[in-house]
PDB file of N, CA and C in Angstrom:
ATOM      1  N   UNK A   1     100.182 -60.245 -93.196  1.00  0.00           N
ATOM      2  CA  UNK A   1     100.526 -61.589 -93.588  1.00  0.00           C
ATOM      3  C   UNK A   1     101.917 -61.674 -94.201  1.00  0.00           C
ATOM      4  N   UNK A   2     102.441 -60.624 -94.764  1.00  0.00           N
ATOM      5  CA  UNK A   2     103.513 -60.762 -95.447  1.00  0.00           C
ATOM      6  C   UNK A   2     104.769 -60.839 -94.650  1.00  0.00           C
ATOM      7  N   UNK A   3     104.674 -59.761 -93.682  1.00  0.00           N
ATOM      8  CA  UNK A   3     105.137 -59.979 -92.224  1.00  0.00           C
ATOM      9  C   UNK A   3     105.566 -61.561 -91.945  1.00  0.00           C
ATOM     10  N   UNK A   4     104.830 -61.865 -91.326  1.00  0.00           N
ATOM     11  CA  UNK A   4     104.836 -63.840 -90.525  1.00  0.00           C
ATOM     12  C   UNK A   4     105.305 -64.193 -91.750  1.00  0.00           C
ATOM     13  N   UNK A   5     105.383 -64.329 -93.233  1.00  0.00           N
ATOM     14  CA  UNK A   5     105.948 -65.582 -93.983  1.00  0.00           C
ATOM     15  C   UNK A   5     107.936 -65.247 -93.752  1.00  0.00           C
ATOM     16  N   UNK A   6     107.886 -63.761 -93.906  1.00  0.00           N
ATOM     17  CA  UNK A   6     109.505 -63.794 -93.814  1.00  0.00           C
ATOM     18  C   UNK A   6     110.521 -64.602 -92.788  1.00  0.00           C
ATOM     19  N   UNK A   7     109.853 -64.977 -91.533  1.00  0.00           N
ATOM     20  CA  UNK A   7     110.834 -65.790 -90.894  1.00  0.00           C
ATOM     21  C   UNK A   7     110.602 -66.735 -90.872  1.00  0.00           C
ATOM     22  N   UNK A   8     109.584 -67.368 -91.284  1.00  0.00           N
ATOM     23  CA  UNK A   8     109.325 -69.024 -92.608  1.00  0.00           C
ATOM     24  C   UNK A   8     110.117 -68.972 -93.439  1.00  0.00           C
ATOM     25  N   UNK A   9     110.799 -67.747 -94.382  1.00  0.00           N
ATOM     26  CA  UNK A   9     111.430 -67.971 -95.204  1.00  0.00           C
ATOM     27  C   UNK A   9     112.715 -68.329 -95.074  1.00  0.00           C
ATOM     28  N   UNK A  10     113.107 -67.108 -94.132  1.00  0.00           N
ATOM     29  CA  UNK A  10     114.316 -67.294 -93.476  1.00  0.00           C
ATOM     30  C   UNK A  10     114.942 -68.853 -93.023  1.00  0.00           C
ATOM     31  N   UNK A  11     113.692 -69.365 -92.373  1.00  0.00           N
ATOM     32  CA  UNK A  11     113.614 -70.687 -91.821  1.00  0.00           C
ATOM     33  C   UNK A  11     114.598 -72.234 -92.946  1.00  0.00           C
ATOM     34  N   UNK A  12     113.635 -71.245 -93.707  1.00  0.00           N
ATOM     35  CA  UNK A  12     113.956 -72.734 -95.016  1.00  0.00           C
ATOM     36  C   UNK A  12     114.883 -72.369 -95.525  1.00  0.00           C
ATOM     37  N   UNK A  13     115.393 -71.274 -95.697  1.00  0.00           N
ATOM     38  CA  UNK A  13     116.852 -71.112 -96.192  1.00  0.00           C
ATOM     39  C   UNK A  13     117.877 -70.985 -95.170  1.00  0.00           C
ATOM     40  N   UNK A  14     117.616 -71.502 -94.192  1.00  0.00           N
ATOM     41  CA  UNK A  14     118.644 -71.622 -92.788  1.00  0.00           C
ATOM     42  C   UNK A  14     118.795 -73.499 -93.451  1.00  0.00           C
ATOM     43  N   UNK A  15     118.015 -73.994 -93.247  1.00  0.00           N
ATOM     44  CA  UNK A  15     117.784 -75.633 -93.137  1.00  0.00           C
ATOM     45  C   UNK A  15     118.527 -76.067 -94.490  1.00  0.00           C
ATOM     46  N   UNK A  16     117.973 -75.323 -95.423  1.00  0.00           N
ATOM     47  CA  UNK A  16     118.441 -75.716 -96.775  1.00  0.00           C
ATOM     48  C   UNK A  16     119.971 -75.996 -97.195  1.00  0.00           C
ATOM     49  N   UNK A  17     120.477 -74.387 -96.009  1.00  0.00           N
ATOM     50  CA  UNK A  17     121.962 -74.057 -96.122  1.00  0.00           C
ATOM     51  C   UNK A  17     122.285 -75.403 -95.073  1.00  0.00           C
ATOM     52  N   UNK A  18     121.749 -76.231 -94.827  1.00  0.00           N
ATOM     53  CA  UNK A  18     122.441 -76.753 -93.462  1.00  0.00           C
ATOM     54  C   UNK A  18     122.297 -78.062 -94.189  1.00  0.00           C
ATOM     55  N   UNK A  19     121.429 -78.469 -94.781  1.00  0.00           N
ATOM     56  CA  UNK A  19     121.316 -80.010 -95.492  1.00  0.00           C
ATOM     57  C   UNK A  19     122.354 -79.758 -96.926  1.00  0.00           C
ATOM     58  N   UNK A  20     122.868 -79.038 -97.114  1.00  0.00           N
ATOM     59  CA  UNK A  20     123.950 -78.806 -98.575  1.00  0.00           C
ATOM     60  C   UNK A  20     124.913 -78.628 -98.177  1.00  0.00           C
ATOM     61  N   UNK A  21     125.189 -78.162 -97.110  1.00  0.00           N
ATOM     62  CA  UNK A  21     126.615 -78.499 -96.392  1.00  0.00           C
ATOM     63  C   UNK A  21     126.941 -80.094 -95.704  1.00  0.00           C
ATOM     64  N   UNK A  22     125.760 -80.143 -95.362  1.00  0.00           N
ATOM     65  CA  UNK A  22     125.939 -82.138 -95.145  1.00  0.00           C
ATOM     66  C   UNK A  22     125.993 -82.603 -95.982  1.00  0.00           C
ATOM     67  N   UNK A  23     125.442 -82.399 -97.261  1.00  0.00           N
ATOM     68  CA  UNK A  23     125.792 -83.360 -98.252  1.00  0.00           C
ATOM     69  C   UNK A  23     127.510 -83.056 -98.837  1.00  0.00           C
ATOM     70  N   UNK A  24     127.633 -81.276 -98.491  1.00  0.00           N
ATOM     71  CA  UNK A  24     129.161 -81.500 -99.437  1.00  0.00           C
ATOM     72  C   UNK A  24     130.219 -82.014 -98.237  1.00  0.00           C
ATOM     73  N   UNK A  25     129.798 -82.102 -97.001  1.00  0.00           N
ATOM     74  CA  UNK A  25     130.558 -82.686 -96.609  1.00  0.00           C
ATOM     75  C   UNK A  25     130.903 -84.318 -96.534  1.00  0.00           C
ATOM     76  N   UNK A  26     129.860 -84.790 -96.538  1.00  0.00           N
ATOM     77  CA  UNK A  26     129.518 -86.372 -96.668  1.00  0.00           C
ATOM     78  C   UNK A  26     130.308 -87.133 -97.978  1.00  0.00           C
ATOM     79  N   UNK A  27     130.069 -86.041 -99.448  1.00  0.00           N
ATOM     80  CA  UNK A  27     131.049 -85.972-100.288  1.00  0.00           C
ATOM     81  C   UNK A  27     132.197 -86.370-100.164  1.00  0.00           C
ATOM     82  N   UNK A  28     132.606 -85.175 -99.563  1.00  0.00           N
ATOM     83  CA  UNK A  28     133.941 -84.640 -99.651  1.00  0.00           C
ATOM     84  C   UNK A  28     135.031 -86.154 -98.897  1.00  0.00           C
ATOM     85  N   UNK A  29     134.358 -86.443 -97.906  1.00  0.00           N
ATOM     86  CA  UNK A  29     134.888 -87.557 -97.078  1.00  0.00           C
ATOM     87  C   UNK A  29     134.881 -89.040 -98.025  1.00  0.00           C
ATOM     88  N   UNK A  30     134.138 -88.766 -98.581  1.00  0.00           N
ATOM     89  CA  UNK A  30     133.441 -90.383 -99.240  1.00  0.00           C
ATOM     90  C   UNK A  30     134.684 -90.256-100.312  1.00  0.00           C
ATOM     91  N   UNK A  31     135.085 -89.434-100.439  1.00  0.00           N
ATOM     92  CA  UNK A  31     136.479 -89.185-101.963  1.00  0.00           C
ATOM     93  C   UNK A  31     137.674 -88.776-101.168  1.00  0.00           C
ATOM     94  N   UNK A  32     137.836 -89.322 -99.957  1.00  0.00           N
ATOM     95  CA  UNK A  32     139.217 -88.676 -98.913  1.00  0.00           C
ATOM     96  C   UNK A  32     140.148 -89.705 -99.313  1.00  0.00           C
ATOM     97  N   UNK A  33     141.375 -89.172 -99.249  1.00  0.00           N
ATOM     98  CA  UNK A  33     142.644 -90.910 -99.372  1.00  0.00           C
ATOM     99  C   UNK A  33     142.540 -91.720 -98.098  1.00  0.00           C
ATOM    100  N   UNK A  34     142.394 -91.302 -97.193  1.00  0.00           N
ATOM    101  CA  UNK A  34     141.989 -92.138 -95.890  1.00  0.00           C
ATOM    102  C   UNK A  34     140.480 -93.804 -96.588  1.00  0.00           C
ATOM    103  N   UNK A  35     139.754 -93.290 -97.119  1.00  0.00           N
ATOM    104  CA  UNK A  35     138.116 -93.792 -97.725  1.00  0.00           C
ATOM    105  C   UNK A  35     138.879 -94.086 -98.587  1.00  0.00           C
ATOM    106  N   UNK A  36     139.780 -93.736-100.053  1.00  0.00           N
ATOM    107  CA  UNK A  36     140.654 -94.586-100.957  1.00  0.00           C
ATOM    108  C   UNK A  36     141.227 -95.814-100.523  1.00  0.00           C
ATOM    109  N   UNK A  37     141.628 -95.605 -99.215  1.00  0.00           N
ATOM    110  CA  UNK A  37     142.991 -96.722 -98.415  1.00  0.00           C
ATOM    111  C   UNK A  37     142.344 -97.695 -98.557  1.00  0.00           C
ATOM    112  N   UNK A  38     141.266 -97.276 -97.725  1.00  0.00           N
ATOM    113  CA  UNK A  38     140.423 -98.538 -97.216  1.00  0.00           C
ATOM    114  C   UNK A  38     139.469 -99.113 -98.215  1.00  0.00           C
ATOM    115  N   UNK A  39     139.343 -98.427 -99.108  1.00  0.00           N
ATOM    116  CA  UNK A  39     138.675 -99.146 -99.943  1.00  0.00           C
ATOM    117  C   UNK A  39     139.900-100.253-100.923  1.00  0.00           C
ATOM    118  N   UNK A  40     140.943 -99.774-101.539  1.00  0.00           N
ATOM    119  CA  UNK A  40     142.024-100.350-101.969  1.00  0.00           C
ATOM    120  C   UNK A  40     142.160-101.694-100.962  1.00  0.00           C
ATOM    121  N   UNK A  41     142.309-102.025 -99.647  1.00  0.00           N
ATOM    122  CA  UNK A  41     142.440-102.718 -99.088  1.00  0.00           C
ATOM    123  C   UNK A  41     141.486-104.106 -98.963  1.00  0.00           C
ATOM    124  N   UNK A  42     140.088-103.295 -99.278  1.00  0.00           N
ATOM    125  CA  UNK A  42     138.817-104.307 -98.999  1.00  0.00           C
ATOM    126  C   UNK A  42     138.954-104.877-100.211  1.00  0.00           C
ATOM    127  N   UNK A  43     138.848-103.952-101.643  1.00  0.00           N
ATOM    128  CA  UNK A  43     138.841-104.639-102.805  1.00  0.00           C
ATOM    129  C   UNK A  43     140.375-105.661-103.142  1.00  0.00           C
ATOM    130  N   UNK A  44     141.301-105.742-102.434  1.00  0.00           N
ATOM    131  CA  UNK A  44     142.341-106.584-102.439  1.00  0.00           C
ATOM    132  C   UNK A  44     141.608-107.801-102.202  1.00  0.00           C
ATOM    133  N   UNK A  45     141.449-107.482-100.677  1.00  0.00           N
ATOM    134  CA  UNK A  45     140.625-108.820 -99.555  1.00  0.00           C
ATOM    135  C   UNK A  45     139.337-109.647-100.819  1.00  0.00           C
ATOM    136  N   UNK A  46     138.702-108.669-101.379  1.00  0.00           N
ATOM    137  CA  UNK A  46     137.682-109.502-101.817  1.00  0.00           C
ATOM    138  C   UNK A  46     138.042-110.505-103.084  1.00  0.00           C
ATOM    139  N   UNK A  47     139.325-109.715-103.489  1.00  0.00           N
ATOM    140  CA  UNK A  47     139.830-110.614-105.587  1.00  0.00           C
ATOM    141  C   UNK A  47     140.995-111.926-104.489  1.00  0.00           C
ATOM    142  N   UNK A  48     141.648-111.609-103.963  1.00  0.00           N
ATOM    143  CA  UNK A  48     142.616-112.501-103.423  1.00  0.00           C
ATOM    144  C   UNK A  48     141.981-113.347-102.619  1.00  0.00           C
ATOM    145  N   UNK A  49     141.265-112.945-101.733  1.00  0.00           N
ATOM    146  CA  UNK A  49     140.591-113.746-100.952  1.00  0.00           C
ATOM    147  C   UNK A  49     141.464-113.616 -99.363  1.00  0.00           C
ATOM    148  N   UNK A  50     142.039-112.444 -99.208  1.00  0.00           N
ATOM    149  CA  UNK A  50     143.172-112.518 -98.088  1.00  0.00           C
ATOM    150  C   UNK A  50     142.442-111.874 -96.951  1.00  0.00           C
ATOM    151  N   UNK A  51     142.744-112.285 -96.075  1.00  0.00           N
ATOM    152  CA  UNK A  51     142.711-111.774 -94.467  1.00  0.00           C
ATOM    153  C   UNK A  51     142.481-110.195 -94.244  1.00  0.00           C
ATOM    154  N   UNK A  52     141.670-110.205 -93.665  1.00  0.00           N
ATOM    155  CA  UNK A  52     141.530-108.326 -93.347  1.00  0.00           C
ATOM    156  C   UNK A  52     140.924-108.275 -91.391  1.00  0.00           C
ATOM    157  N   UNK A  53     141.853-107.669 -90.715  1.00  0.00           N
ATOM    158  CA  UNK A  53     141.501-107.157 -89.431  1.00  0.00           C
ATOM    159  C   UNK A  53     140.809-105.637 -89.604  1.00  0.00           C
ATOM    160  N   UNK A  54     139.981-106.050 -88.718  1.00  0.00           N
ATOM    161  CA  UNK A  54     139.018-104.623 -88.870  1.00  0.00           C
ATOM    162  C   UNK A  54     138.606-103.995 -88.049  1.00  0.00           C
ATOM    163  N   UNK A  55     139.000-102.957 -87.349  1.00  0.00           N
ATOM    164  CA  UNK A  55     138.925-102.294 -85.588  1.00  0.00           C
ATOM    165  C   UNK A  55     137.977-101.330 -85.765  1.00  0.00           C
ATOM    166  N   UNK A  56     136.864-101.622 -85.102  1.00  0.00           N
ATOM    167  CA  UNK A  56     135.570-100.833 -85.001  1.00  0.00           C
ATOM    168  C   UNK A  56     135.310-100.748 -83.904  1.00  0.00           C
ATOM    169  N   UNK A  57     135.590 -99.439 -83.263  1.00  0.00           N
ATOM    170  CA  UNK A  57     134.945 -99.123 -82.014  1.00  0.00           C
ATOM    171  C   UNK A  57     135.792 -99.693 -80.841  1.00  0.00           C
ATOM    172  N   UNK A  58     136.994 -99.927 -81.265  1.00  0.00           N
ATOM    173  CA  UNK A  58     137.744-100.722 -80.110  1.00  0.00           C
ATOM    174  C   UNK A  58     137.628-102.136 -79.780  1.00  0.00           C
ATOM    175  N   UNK A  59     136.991-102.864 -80.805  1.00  0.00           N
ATOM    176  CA  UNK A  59     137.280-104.281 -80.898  1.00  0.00           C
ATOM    177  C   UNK A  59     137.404-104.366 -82.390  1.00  0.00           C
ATOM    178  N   UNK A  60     138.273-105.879 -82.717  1.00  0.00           N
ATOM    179  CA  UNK A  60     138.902-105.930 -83.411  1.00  0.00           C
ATOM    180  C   UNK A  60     138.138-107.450 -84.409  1.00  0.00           C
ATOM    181  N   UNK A  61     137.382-107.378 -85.347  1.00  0.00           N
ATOM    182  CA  UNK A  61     136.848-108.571 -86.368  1.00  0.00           C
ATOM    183  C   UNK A  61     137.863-109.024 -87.329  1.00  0.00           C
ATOM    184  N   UNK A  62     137.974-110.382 -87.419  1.00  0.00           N
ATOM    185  CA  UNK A  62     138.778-110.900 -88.454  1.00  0.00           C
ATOM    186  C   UNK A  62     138.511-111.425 -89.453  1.00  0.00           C
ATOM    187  N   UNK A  63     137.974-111.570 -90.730  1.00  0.00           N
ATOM    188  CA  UNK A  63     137.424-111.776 -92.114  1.00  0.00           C
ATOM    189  C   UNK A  63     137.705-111.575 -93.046  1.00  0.00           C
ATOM    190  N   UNK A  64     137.365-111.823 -94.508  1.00  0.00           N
ATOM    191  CA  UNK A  64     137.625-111.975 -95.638  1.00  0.00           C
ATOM    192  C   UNK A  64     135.973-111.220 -96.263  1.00  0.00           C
ATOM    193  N   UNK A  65     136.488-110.246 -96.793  1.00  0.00           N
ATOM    194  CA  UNK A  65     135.515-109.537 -97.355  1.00  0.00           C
ATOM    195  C   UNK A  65     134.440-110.305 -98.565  1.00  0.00           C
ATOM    196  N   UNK A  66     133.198-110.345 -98.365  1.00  0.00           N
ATOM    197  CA  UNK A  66     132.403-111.390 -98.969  1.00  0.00           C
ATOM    198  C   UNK A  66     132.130-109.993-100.378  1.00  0.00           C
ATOM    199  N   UNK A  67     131.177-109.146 -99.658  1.00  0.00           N
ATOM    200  CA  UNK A  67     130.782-107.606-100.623  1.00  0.00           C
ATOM    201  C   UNK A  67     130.870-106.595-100.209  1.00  0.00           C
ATOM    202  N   UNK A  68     130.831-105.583-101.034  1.00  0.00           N
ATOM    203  CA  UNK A  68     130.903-104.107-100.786  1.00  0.00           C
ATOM    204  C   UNK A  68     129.880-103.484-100.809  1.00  0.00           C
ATOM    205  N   UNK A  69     129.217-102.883-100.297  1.00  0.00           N
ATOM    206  CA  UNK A  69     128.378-101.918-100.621  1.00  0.00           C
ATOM    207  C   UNK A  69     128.980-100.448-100.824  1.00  0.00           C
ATOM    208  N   UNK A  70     127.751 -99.621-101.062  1.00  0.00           N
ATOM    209  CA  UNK A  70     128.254 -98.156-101.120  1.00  0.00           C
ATOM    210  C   UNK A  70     128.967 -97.841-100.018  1.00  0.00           C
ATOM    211  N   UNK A  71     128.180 -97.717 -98.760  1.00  0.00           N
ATOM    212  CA  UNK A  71     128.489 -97.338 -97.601  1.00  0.00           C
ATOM    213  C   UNK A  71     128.705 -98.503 -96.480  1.00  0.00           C
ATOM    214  N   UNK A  72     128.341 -99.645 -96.973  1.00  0.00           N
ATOM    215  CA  UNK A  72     128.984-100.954 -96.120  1.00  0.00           C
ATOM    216  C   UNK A  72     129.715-102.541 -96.616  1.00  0.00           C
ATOM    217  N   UNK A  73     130.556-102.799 -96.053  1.00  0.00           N
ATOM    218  CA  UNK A  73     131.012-104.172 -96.203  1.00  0.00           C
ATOM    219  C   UNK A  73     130.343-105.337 -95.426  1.00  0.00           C
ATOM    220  N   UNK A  74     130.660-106.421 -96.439  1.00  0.00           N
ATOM    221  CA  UNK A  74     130.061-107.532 -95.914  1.00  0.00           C
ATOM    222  C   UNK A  74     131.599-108.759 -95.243  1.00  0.00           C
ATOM    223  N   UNK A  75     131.897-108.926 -94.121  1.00  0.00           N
ATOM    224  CA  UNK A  75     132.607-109.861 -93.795  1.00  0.00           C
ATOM    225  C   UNK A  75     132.163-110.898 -93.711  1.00  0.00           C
ATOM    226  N   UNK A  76     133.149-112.067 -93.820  1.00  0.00           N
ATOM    227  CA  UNK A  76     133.056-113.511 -93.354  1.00  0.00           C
ATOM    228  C   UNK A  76     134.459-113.992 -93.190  1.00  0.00           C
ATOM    229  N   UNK A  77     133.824-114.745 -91.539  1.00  0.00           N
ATOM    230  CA  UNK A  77     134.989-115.427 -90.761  1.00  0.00           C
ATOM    231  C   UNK A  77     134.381-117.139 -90.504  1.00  0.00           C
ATOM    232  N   UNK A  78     135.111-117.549 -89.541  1.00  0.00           N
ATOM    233  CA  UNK A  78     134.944-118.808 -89.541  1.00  0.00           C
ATOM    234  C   UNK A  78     133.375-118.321 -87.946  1.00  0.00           C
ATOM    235  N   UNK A  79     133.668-117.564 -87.551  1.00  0.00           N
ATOM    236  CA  UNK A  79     132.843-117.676 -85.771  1.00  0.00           C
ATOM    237  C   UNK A  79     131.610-117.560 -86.783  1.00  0.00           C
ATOM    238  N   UNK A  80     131.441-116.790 -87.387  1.00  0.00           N
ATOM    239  CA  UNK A  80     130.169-115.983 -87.980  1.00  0.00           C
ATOM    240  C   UNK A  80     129.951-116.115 -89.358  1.00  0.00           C
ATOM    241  N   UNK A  81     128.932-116.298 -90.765  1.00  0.00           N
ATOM    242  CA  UNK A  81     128.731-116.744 -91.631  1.00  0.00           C
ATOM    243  C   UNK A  81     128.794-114.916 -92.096  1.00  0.00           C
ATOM    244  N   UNK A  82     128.312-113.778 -91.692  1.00  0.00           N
ATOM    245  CA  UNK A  82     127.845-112.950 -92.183  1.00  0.00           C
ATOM    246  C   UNK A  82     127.830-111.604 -91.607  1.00  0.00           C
ATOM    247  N   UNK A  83     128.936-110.734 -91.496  1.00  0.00           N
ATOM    248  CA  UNK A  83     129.157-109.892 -90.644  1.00  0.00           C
ATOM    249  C   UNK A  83     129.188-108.852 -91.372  1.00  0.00           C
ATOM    250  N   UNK A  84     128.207-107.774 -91.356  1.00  0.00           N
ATOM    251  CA  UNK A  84     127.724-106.503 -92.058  1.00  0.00           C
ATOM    252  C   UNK A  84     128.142-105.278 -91.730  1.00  0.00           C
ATOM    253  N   UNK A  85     129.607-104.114 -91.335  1.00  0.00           N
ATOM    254  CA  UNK A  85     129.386-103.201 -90.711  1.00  0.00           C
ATOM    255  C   UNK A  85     129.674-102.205 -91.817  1.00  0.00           C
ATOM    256  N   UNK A  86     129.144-100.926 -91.187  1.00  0.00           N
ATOM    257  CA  UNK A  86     129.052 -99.600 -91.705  1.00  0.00           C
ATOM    258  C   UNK A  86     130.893 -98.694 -91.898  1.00  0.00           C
ATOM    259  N   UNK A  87     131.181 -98.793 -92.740  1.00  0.00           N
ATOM    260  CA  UNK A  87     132.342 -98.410 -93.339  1.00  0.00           C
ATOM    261  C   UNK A  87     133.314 -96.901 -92.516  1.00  0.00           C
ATOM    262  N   UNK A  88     131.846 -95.916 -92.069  1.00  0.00           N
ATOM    263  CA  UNK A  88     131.804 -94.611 -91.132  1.00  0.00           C
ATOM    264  C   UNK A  88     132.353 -95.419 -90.052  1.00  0.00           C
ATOM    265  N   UNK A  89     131.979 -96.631 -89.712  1.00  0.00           N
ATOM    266  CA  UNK A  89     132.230 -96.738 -88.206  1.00  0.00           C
ATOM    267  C   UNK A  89     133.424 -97.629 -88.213  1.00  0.00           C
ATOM    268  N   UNK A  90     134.303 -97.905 -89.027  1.00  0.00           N
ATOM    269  CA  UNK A  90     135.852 -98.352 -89.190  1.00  0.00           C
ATOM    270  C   UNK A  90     136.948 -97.743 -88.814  1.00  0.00           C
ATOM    271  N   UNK A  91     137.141 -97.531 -87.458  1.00  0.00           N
ATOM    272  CA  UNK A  91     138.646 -96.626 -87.333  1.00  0.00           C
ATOM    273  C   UNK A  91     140.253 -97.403 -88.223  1.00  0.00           C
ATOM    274  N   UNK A  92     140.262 -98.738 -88.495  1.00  0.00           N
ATOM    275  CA  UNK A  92     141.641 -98.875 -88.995  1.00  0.00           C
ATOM    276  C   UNK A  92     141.107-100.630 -89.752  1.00  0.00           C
ATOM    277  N   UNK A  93     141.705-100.611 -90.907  1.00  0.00           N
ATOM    278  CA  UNK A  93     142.163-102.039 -91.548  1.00  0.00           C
ATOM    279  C   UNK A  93     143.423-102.783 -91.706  1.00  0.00           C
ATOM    280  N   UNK A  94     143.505-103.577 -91.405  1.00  0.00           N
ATOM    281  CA  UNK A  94     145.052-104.573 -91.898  1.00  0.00           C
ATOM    282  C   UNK A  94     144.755-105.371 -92.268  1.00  0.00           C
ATOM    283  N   UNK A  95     145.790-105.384 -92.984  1.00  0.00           N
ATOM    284  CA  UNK A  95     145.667-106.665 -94.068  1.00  0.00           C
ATOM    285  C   UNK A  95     146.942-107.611 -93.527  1.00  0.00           C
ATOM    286  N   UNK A  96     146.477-109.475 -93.741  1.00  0.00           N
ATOM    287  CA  UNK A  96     147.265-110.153 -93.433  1.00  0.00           C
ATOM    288  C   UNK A  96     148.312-110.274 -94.606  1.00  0.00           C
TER     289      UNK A  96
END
């Protein structure tokens, strides 16, 4: 029996090592100056109330940042009352 638990053990300290490297990497990104930029930019958009273009995925949304979340923003434009995307999936911001 002692046999069969060792590559159970092995197991969970393979997985373990693999979910603590996702988290320090997930980290590490969430505190990048790239994730600073853009956050500096949204929190402009939201106190001023100014214009923000937002290219996700190869199309391009135009809005005024309503909220922030941790990991997502909330837009609003004139087409749409309420436009929610995931911050990961933002390749570039401009500001008007």
């Amino acid at each position: 029996m002692a046999h069969a638990s060792q590559p159970r053990k092995a197991l969970k300290t393979f997985l373990l090592a693999i979910v603590l490297t996702v988290i320090n990497i997930t980290a590490a990104s969430a505190n990048s100056p790239a994730t600073q930029s853009f956050r500096e930019l949204l929190d402009r958009s939201e106190k001023e109330r100014k214009g923000l273009i937002f290219y996700v995925k190869g199309q391009s949304v135009h809005g005024i940042v309503g909220k922030m979340g941790a990991d997502t923003v909330e837009v609003r434009n004139q087409t749409y009352g309420c436009i929610i995307s995931r911050l990961e999936s933002t390749d570039a911001v401009a500001i008007n």
